[in-house]
N, C-alpha and C. Protein backbone atom coordinates (compact mmCIF):
# COMPACT_ATOMS: atom_id res chain seq x y z
N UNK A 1 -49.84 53.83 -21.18
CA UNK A 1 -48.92 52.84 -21.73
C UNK A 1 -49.51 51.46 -21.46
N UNK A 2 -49.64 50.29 -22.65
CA UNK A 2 -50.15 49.23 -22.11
C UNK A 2 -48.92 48.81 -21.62
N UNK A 3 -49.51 46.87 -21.57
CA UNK A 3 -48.73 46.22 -21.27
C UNK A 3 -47.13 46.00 -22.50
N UNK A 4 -48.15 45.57 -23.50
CA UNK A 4 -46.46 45.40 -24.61
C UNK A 4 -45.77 46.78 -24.68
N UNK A 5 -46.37 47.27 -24.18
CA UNK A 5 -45.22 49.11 -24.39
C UNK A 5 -44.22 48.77 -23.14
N UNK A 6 -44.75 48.51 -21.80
CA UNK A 6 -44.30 49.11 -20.57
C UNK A 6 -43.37 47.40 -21.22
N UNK A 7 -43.75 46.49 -21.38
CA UNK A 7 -42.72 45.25 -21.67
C UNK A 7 -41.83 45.76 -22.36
N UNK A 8 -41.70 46.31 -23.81
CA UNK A 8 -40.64 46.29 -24.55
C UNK A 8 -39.71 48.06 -24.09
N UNK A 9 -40.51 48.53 -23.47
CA UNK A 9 -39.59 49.98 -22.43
C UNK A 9 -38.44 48.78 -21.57
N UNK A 10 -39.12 48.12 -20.99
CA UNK A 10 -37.98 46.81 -19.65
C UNK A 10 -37.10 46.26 -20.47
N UNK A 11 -37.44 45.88 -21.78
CA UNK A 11 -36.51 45.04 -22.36
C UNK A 11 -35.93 46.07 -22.83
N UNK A 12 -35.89 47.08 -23.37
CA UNK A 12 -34.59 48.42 -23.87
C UNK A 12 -33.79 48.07 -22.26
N UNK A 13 -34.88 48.88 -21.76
CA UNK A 13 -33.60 49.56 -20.54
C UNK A 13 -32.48 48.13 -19.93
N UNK A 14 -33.28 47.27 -19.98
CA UNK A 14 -32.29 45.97 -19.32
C UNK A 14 -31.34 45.64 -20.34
N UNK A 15 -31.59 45.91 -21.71
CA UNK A 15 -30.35 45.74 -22.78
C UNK A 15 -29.58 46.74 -22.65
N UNK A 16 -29.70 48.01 -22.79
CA UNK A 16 -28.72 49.19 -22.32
C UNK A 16 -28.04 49.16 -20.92
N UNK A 17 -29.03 48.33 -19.81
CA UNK A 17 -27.63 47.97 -18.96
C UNK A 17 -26.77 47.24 -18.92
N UNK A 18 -27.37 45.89 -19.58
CA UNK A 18 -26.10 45.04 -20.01
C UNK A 18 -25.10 45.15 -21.09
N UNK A 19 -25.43 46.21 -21.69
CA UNK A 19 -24.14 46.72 -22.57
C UNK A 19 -23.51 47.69 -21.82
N UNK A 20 -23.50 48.48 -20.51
CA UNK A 20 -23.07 49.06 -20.21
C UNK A 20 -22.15 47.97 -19.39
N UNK A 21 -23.12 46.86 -18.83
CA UNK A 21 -22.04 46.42 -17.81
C UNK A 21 -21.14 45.92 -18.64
N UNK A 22 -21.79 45.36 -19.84
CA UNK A 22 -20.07 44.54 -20.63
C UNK A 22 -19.18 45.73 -21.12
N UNK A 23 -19.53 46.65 -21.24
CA UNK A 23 -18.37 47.56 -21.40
C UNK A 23 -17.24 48.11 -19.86
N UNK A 24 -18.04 48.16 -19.38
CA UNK A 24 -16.75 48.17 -17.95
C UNK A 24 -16.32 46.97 -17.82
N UNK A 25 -16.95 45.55 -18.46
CA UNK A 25 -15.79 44.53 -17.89
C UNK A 25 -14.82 44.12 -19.18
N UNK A 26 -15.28 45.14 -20.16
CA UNK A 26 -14.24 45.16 -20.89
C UNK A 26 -13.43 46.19 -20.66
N UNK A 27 -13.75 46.84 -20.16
CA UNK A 27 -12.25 48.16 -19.58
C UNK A 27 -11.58 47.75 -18.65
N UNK A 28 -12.10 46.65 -17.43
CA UNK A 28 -11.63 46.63 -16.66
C UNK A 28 -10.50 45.09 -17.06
N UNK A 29 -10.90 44.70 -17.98
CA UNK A 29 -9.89 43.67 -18.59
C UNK A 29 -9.16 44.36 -19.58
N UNK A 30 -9.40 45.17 -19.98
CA UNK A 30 -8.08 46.34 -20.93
C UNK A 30 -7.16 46.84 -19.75
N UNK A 31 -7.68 47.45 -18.78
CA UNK A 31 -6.65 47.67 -17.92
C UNK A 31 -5.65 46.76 -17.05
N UNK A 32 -6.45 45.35 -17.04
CA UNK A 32 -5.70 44.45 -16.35
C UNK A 32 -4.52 43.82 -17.52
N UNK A 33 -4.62 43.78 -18.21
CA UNK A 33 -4.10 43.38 -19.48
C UNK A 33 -2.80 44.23 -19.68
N UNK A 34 -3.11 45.73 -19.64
CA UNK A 34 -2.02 46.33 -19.83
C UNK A 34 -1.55 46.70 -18.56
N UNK A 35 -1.39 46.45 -17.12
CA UNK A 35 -0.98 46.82 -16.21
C UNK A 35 0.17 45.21 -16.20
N UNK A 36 -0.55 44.00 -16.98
CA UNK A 36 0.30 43.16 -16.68
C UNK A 36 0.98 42.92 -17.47
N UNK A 37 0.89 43.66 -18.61
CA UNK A 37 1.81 43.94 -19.50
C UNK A 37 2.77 44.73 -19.24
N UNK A 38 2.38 45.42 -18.39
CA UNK A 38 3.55 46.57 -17.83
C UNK A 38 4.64 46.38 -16.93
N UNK A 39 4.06 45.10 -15.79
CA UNK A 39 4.83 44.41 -15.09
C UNK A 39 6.03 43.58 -15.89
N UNK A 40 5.21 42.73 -16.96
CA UNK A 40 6.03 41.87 -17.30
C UNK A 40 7.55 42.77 -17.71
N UNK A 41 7.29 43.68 -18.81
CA UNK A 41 8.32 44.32 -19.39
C UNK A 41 8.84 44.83 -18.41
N UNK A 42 8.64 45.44 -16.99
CA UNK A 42 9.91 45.84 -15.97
C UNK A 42 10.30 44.74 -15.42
N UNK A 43 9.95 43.37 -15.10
CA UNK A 43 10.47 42.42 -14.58
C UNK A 43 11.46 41.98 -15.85
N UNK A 44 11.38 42.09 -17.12
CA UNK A 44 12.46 42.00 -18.00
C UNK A 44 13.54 43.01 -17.86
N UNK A 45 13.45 44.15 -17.56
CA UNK A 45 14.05 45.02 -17.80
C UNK A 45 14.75 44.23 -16.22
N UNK A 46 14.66 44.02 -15.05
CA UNK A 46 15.46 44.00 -13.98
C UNK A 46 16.18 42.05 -14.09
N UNK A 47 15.43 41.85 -14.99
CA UNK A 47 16.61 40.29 -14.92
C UNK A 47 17.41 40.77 -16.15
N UNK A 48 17.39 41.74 -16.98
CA UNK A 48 18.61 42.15 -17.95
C UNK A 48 19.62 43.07 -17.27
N UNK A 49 19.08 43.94 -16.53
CA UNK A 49 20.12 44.59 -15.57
C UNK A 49 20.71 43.63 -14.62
N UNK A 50 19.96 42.41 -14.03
CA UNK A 50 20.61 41.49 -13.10
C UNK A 50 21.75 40.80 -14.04
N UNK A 51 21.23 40.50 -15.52
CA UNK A 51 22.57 39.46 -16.01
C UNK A 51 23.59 40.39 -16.06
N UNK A 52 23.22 41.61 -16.57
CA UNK A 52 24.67 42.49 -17.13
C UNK A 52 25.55 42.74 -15.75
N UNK A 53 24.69 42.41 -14.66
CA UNK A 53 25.99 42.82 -12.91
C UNK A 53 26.68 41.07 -13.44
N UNK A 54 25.65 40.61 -13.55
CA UNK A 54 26.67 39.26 -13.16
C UNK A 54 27.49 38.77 -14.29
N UNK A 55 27.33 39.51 -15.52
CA UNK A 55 28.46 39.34 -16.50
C UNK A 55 29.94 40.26 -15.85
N UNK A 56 29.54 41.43 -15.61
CA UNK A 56 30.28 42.15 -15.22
C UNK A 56 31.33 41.43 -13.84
N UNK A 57 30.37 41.23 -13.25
CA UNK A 57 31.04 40.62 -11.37
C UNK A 57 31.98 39.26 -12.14
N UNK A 58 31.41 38.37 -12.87
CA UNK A 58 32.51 37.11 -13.63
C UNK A 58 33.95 37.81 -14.45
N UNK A 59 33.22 38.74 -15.17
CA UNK A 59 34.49 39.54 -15.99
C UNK A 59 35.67 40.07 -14.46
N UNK A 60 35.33 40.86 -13.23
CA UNK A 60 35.99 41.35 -12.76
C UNK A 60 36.72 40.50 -11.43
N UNK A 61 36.33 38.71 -11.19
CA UNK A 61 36.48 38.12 -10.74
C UNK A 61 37.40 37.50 -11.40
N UNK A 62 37.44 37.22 -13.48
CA UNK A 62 38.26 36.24 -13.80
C UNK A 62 39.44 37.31 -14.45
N UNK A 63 39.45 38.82 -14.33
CA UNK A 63 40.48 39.46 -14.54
C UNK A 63 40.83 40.12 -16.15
N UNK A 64 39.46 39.66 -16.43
CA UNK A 64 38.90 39.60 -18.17
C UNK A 64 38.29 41.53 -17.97
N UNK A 65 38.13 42.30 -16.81
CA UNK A 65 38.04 43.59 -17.00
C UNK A 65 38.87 44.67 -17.12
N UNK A 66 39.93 44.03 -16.88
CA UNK A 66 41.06 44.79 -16.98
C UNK A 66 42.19 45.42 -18.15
């Protein structure tokens, strides 16, 4: 193998690792993405269960549940 062989063998393999690495830091930003997507929607889900107590607790305080 000369030299321009054994050169353009380095330049494959160093491009196939840097597409490998940008693909895990694109998975690993797909997963961060949807894990904080996942948060957000249960932190919605527990301030909609928090308003509906405190609609409820006003309704059964001003006698409006009865």
């Amino acid at each position: 193998m000369n030299n321009q062989q054994s050169a353009s063998a380095q330049a494959g393999e160093a491009k196939a690792k840097a597409e490998e690495k940008g693909n895990q830091l694109m998975d690993q930003a797909s997963n961060a993405t949807q894990s904080a997507k996942e948060s957000v929607q249960q932190a919605g889900q527990q301030m909609q269960e928090k308003a509906q107590q405190a609609t409820e607790a006003v309704k059964d305080a001003t006698g409006m549940n009865k």
